[in-house]
N, C-alpha and C. Protein backbone atom coordinates (compact mmCIF):
# COMPACT_ATOMS: atom_id res chain seq x y z
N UNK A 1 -17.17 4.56 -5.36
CA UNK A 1 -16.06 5.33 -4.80
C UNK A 1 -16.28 5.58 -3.32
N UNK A 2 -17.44 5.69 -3.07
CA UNK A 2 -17.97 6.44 -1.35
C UNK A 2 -17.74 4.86 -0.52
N UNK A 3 -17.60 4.11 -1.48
CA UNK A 3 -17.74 2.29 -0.24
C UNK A 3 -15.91 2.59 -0.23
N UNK A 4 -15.80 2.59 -1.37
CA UNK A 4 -14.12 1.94 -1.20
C UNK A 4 -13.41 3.07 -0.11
N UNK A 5 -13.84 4.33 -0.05
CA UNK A 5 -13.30 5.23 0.71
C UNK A 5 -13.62 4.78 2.13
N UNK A 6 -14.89 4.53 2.36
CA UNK A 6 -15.30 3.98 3.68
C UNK A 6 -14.30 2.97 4.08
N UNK A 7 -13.92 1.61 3.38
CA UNK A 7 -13.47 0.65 3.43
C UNK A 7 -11.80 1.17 3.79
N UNK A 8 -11.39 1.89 2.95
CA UNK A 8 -9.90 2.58 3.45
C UNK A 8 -9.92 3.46 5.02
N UNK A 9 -10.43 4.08 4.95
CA UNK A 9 -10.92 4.51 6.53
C UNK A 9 -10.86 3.50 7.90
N UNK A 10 -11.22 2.57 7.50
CA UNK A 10 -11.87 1.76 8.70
C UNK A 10 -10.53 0.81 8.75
N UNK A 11 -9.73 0.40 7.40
CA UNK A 11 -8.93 0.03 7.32
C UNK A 11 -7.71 0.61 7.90
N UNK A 12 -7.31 1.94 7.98
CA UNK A 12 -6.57 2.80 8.29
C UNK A 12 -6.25 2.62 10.07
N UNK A 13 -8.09 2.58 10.28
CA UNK A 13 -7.82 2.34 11.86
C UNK A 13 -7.16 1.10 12.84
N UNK A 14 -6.72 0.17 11.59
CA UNK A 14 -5.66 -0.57 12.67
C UNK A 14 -3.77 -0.54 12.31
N UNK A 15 -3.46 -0.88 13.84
CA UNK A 15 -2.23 -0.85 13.18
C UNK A 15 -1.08 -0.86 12.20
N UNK A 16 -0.90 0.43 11.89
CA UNK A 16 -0.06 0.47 10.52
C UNK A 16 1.11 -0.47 10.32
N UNK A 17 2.03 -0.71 10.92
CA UNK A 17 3.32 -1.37 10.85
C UNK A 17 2.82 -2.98 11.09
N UNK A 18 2.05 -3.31 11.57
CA UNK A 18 1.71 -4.58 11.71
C UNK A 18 0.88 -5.15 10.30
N UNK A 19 -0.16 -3.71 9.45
CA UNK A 19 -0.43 -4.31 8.55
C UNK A 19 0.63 -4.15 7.11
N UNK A 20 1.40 -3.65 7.29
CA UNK A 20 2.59 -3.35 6.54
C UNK A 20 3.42 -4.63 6.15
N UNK A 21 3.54 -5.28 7.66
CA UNK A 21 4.66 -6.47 7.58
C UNK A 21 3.93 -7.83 7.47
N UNK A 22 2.82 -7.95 7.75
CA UNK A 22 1.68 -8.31 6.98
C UNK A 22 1.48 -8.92 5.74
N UNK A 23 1.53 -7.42 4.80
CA UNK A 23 1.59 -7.50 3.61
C UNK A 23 3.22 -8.20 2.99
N UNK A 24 4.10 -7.68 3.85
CA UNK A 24 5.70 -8.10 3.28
C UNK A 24 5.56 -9.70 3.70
N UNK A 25 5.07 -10.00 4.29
CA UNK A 25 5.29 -11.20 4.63
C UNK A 25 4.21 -12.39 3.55
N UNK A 26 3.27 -11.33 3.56
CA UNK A 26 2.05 -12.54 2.31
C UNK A 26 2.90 -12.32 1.26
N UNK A 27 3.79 -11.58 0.47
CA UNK A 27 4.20 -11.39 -0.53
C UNK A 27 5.42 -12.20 -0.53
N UNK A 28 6.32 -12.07 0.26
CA UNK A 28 7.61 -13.35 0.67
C UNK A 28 7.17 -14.78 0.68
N UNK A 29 6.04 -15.10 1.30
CA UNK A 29 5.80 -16.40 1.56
C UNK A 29 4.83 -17.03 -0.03
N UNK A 30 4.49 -15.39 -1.05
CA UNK A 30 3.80 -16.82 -2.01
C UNK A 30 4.92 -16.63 -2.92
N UNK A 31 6.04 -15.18 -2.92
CA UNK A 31 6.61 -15.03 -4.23
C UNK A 31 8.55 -15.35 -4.60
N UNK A 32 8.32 -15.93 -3.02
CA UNK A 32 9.90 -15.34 -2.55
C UNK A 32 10.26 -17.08 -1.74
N UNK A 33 10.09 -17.48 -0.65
CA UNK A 33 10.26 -18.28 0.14
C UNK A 33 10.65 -19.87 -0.67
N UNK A 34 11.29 -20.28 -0.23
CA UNK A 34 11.67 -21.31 -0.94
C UNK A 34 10.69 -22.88 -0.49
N UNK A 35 9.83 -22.81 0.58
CA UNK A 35 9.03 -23.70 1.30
C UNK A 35 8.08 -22.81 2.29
N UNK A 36 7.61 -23.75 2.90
CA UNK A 36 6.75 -23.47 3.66
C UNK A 36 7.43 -22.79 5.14
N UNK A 37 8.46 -23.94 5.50
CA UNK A 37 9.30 -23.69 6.43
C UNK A 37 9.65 -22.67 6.10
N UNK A 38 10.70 -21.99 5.43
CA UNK A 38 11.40 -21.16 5.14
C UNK A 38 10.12 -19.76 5.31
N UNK A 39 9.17 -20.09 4.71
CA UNK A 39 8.48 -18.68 4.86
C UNK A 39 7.83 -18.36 6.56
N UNK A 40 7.69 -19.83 7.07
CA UNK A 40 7.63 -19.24 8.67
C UNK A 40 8.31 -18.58 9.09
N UNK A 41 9.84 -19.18 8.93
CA UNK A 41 10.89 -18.87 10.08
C UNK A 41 11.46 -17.13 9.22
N UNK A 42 10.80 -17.13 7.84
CA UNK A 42 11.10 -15.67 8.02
C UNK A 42 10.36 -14.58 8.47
N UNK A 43 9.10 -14.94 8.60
CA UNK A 43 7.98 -14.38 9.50
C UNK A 43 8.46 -14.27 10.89
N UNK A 44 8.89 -15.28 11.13
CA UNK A 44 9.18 -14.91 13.16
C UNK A 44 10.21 -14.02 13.57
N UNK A 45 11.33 -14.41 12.33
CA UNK A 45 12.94 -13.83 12.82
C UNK A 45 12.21 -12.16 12.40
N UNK A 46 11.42 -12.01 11.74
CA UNK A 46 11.02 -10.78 11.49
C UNK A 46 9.69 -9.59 11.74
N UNK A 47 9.19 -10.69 12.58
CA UNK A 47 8.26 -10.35 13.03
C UNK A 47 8.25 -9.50 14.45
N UNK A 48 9.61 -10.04 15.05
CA UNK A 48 9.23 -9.88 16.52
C UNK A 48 9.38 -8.40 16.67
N UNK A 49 10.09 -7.14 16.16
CA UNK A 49 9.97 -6.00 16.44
C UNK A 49 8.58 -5.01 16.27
N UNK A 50 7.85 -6.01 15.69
CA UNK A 50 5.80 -5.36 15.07
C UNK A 50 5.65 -5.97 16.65
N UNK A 51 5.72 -7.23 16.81
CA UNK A 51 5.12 -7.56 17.92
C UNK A 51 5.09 -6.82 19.28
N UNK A 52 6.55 -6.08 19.63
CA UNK A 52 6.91 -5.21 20.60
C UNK A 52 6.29 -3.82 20.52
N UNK A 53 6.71 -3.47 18.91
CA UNK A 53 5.62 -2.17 19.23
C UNK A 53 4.30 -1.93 19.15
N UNK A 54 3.84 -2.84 18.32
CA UNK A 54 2.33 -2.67 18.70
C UNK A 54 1.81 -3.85 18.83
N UNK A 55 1.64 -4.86 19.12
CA UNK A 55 0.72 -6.06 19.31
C UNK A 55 0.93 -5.96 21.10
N UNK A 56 2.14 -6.11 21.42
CA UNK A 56 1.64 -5.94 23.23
C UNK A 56 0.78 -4.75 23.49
N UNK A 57 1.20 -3.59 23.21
CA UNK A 57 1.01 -2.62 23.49
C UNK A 57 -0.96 -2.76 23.22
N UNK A 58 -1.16 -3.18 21.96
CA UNK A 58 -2.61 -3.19 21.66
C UNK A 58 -3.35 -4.39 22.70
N UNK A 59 -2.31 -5.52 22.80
CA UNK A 59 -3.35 -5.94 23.55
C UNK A 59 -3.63 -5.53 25.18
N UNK A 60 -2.21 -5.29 25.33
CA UNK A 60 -2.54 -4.21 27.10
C UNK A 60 -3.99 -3.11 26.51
N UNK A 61 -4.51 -2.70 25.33
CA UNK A 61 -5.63 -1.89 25.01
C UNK A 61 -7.00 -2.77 24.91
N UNK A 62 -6.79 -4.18 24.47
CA UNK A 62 -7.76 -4.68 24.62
C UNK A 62 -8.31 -5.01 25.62
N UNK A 63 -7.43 -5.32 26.91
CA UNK A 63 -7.43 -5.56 27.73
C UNK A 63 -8.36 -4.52 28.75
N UNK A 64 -8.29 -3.19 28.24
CA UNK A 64 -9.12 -2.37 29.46
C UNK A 64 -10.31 -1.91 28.06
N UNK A 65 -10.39 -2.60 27.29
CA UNK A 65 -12.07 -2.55 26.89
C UNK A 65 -11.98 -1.81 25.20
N UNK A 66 -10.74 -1.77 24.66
CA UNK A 66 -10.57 -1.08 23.77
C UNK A 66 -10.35 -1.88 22.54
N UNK A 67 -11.60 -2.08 21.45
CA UNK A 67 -11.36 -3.42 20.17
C UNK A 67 -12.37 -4.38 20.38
N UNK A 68 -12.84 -4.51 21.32
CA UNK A 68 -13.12 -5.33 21.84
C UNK A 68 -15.21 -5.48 21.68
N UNK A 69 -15.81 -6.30 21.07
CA UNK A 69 -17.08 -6.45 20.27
C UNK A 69 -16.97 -5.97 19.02
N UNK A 70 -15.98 -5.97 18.05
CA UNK A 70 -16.04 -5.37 16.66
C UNK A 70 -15.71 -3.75 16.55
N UNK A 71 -15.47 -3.13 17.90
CA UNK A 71 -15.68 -1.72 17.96
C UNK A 71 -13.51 -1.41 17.84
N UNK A 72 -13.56 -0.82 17.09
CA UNK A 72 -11.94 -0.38 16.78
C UNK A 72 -11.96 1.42 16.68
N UNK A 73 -12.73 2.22 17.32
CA UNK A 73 -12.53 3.14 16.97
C UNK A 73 -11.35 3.78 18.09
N UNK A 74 -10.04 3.26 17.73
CA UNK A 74 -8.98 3.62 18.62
C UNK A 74 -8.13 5.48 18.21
N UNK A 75 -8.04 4.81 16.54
CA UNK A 75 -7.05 5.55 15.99
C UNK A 75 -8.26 6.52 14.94
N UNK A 76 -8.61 7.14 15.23
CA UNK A 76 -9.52 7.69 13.72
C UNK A 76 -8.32 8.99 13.26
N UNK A 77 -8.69 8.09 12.04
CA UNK A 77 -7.56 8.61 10.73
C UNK A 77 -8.17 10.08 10.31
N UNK A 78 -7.61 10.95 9.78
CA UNK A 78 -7.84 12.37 8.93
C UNK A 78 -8.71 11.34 7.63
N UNK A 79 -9.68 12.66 7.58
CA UNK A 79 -10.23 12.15 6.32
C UNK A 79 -9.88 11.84 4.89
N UNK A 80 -9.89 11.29 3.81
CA UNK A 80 -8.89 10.72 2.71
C UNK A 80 -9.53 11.58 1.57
C-alpha cells in the first residue's frame, strides 16, 4: 500500500489534463478508432487545446531548469 501511494504521488506531479487526454486517447485508439489513421487524426484534432495549456507552457518551464535530470518536483500534490 505505502509503494502504490508513493507511486500515485509522484504520478500526481505531472500534468493533469495532459495525462487525462492521454488516457482518452489510449482508450479511443485500442477500443474505438476504426484504423490506425483514424486514431491519429483523432489525437491531433484533439489534442491541440492540452498542448496550449500545458505542454508550451511546461516546456517554457523546462526551459529555465525545471524537469529537467529526472527532477519534477514542480507541482507537489496534498497528501493522499
Amino acid at each position: 500500500l505505502g509503494q502504490s501511494l508513493k507511486l500515485a504521488q509522484e504520478i500526481a506531479k505531472f500534468p493533469q489534463q495532459c495525462m487525462n487526454v492521454d488516457r482518452k486517447f489510449a482508450y479511443y485508439s485500442t477500443f474505438d478508432a476504426e484504423s490506425w489513421d483514424a486514431a491519429m487524426q483523432y489525437e491531433f484534432m484533439n489534442g491541440m487545446k492540452v498542448i496550449q495549456d500545458e505542454a508550451v507552457p511546461g516546456a517554457a518551464s523546462f526551459v529555465k531548469g525545471i524537469g529537467k535530470h529526472g527532477s519534477f518536483n514542480i507541482n507537489k500534490p496534498s497528501k493522499l
